[in-house]
C-alpha atoms as a PDB file:
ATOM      1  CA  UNK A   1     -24.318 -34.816   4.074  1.00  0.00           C
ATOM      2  CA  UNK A   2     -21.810 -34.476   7.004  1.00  0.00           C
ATOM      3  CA  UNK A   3     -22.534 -32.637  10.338  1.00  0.00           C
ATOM      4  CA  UNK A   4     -20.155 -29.541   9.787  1.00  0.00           C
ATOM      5  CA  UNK A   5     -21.813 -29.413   6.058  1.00  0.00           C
ATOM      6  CA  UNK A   6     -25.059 -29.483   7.233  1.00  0.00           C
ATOM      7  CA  UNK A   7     -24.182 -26.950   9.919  1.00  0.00           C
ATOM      8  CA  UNK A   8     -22.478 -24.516   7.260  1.00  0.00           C
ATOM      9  CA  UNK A   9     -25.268 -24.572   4.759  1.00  0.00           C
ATOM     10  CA  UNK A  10     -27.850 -23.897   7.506  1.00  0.00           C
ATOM     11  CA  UNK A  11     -25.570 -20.644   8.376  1.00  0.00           C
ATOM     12  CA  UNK A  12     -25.351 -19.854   4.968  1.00  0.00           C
ATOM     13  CA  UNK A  13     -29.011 -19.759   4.010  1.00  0.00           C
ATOM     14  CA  UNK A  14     -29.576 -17.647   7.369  1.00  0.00           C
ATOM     15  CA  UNK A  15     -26.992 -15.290   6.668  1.00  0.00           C
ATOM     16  CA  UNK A  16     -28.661 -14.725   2.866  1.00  0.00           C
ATOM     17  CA  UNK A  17     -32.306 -15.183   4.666  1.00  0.00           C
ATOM     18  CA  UNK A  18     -31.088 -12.043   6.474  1.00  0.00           C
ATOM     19  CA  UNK A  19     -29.046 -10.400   3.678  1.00  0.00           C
ATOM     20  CA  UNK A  20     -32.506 -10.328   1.585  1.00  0.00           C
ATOM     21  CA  UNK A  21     -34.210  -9.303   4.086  1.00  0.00           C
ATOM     22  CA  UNK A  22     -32.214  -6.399   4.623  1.00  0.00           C
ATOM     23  CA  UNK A  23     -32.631  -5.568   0.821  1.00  0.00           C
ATOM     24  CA  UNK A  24     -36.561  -5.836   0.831  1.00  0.00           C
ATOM     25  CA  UNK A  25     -36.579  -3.856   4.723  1.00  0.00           C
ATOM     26  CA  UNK A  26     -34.018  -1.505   4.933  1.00  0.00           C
ATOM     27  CA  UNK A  27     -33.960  -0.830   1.107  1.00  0.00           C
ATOM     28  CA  UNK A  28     -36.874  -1.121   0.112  1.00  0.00           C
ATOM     29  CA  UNK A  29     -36.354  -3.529  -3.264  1.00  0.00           C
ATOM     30  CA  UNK A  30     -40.268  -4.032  -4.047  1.00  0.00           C
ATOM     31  CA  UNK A  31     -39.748  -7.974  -3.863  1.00  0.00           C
ATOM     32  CA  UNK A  32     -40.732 -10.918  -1.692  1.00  0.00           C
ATOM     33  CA  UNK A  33     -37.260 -11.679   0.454  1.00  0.00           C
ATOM     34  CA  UNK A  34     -37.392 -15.580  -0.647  1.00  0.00           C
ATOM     35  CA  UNK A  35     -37.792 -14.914  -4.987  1.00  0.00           C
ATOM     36  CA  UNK A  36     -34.604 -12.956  -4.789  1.00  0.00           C
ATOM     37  CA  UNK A  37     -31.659 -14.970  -6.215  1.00  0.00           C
ATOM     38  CA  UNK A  38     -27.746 -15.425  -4.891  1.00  0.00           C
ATOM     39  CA  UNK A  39     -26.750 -14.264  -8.139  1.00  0.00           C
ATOM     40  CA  UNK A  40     -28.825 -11.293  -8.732  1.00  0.00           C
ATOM     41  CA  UNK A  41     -26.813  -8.219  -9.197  1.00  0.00           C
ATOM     42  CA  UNK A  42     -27.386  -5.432  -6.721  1.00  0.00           C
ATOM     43  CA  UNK A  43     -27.455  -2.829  -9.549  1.00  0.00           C
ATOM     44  CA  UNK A  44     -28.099  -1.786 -12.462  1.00  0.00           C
ATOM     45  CA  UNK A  45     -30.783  -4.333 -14.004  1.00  0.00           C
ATOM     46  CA  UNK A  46     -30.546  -6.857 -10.659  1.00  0.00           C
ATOM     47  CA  UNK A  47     -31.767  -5.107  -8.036  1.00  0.00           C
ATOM     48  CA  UNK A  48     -32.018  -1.489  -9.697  1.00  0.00           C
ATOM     49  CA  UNK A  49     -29.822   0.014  -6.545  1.00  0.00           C
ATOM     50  CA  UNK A  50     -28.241   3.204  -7.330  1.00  0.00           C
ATOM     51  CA  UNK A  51     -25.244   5.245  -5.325  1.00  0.00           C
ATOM     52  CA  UNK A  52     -27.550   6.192  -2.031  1.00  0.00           C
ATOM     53  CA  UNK A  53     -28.735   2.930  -2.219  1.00  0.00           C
ATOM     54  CA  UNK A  54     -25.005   1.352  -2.194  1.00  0.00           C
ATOM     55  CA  UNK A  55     -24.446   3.849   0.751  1.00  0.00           C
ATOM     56  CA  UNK A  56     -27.627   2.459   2.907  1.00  0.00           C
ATOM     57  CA  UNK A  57     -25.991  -1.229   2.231  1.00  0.00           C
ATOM     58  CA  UNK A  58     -22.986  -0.067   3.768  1.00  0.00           C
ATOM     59  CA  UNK A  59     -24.740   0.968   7.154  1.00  0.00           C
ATOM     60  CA  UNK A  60     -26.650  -1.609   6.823  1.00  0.00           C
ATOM     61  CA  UNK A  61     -23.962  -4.350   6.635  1.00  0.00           C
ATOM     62  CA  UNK A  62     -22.857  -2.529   9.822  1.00  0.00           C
ATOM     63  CA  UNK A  63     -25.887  -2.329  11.624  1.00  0.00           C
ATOM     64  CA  UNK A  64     -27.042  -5.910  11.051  1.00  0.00           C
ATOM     65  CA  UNK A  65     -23.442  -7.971  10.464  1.00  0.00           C
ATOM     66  CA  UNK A  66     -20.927  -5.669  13.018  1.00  0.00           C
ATOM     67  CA  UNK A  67     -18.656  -4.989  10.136  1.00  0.00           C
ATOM     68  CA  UNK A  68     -17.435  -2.391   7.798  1.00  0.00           C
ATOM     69  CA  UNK A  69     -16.887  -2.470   4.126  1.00  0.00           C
ATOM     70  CA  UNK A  70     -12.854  -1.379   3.127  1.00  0.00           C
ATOM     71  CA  UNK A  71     -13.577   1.510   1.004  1.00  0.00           C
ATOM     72  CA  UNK A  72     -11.802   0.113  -1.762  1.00  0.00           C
ATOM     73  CA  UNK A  73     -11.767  -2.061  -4.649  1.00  0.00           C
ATOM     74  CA  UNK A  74     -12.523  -5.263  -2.154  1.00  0.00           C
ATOM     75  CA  UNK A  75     -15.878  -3.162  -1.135  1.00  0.00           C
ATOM     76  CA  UNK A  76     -17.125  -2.611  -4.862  1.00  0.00           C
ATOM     77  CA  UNK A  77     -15.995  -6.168  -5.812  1.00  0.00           C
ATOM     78  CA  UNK A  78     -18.325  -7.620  -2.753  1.00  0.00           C
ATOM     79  CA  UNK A  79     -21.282  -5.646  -3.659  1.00  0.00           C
ATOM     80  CA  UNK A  80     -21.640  -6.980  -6.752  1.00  0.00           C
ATOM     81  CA  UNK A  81     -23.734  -9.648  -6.216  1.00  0.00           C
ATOM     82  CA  UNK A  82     -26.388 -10.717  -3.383  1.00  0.00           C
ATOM     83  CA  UNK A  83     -23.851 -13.874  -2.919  1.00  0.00           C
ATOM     84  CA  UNK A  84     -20.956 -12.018  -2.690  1.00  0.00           C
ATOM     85  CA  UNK A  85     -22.268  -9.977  -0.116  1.00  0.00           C
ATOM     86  CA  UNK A  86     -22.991 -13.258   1.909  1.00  0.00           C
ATOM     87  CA  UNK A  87     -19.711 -14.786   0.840  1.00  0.00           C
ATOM     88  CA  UNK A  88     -18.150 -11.794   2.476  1.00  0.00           C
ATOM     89  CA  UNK A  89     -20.376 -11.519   5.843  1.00  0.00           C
ATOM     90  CA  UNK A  90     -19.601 -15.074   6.019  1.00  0.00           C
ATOM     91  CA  UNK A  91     -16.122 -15.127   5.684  1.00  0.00           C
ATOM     92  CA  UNK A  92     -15.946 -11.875   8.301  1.00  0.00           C
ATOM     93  CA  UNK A  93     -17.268 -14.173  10.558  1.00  0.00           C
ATOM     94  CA  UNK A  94     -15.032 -16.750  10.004  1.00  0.00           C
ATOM     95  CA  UNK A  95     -12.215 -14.510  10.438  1.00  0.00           C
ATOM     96  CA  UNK A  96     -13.764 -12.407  13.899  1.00  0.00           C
ATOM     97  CA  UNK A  97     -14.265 -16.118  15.056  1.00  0.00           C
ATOM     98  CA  UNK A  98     -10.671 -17.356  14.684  1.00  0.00           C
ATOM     99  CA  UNK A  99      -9.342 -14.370  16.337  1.00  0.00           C
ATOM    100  CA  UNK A 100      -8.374 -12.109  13.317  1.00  0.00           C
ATOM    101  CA  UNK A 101      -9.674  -9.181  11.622  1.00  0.00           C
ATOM    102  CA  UNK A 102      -8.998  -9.014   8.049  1.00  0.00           C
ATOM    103  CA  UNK A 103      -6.905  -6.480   7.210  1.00  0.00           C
ATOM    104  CA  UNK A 104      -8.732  -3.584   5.466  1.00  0.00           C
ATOM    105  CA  UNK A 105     -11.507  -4.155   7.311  1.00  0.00           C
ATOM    106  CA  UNK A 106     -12.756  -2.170  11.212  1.00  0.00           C
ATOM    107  CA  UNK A 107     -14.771  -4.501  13.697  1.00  0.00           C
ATOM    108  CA  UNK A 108     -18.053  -1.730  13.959  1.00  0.00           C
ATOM    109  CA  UNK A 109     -18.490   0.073  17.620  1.00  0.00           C
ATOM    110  CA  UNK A 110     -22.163  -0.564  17.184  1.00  0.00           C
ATOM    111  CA  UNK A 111     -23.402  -3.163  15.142  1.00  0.00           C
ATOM    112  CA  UNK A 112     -23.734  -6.620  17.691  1.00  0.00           C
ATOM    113  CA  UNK A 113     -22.876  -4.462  20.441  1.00  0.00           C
ATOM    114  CA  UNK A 114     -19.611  -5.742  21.101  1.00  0.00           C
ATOM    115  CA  UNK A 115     -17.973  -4.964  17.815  1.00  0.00           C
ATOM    116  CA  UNK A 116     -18.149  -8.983  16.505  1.00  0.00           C
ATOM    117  CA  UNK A 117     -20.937  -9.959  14.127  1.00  0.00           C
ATOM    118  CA  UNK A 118     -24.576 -10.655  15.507  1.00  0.00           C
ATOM    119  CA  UNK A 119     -25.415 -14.322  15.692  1.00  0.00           C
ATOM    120  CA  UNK A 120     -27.068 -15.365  12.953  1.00  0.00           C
ATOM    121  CA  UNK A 121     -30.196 -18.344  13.086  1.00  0.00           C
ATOM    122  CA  UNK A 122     -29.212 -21.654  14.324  1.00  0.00           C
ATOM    123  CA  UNK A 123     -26.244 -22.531  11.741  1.00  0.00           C
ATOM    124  CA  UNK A 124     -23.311 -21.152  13.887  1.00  0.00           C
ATOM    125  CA  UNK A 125     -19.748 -21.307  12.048  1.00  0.00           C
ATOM    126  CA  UNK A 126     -17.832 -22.960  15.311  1.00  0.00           C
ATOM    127  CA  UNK A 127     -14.644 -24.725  14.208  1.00  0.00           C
ATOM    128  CA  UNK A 128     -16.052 -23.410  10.190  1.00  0.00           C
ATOM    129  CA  UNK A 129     -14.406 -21.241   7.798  1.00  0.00           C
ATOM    130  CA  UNK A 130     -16.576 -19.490   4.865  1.00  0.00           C
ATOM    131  CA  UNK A 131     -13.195 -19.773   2.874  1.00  0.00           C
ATOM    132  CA  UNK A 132     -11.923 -18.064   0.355  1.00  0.00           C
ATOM    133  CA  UNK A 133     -14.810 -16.785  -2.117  1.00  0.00           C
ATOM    134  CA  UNK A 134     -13.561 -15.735  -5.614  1.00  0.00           C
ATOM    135  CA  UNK A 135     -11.696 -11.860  -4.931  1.00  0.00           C
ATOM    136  CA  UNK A 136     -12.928 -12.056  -1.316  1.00  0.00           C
ATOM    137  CA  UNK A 137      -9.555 -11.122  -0.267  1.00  0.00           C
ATOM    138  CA  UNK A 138      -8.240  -7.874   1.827  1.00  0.00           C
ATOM    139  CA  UNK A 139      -4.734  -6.913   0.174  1.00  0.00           C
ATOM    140  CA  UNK A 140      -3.481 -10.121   0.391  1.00  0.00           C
ATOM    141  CA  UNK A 141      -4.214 -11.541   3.644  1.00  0.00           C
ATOM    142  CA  UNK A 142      -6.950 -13.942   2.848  1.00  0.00           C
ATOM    143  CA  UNK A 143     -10.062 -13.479   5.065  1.00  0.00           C
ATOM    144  CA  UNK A 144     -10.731 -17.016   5.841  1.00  0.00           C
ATOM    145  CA  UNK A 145      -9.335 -19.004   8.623  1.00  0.00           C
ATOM    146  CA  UNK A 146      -7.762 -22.162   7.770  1.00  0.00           C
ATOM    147  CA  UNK A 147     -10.148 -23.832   4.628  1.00  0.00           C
ATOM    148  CA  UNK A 148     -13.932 -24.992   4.537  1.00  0.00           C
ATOM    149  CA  UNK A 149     -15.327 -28.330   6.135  1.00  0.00           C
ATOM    150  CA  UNK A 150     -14.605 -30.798   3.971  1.00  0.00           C
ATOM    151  CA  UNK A 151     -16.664 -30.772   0.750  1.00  0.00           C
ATOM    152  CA  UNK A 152     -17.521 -26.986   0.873  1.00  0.00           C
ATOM    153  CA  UNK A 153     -16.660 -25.243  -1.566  1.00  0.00           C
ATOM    154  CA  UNK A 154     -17.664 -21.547  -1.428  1.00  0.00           C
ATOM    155  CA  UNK A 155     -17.858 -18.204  -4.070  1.00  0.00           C
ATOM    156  CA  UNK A 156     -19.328 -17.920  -7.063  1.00  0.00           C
ATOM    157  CA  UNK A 157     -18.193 -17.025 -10.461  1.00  0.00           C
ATOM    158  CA  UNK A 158     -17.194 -13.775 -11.100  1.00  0.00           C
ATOM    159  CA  UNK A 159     -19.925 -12.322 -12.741  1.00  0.00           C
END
């Protein structure tokens, strides 16, 4: 496995180490952070969230990531999913990183203090892109930067 591989999966697993951890802490899903699964769905019979829950995520993904959620269609496609929430977090990053803000989406006044995303573990995303994950788009301005290190390939199915 290359470097910049390496270096993106270790940022990935953080970001979803702290994603589920949100779940289980700020939530309060009644399961062990590390059993819950990339591809669980947040509602319904996944997680069980309902609307107040969805609203909670929202601050959440604020508080923790320094972003907000487009109230849109973009927003309800990205919390479908566990992974799409870290496919979008990730590719926020990418995007604060390069010098651009995806359009349809604010930089938070609280969140990591300074309006960009807390740092997340020891992964780092420096010269990385999250790219494109399936419908992880704002409009159509695409939210990555220029592509993933070579070999990456990022998103999930659409469930």
């Amino acid at each position: 496995m290359t470097p910049d591989l390496q270096s993106y999966v270790t940022h990935r697993e953080a970001v979803l180490d702290r994603v589920r951890t949100l779940l289980v802490e700020r939530l309060h899903v009644e399961r062990e952070p590390d059993t819950i699964d990339p591809d669980t769905p947040l509602f319904g019979t996944g997680l069980g969230l309902d609307s107040v829950d969805a609203v909670e995520l929202v601050v959440s993904l604020e508080d923790t990531f320094g972003l907000q959620l487009p109230d849109d269609a973009l927003g309800r496609r990205v919390m479908r999913t566990v992974g799409k929430l870290v496919d979008m977090v990730l590719s926020y990053e990418a995007a604060v990183a390069a010098g651009t803000l995806p359009e349809g989406f604010e930089a938070s006044a609280e969140g990591a203090g300074s309006g960009e995303p807390e740092a997340v573990g020891g992964g780092g995303t420096e010269g990385l892109t999250a790219g494109e994950s399936e419908g992880v788009r704002a409009g159509t301005t695409n939210v990555a930067a220029a592509g993933e290190p070579e070999g990456v390939e990022v998103g999930n199915a659409e469930q």
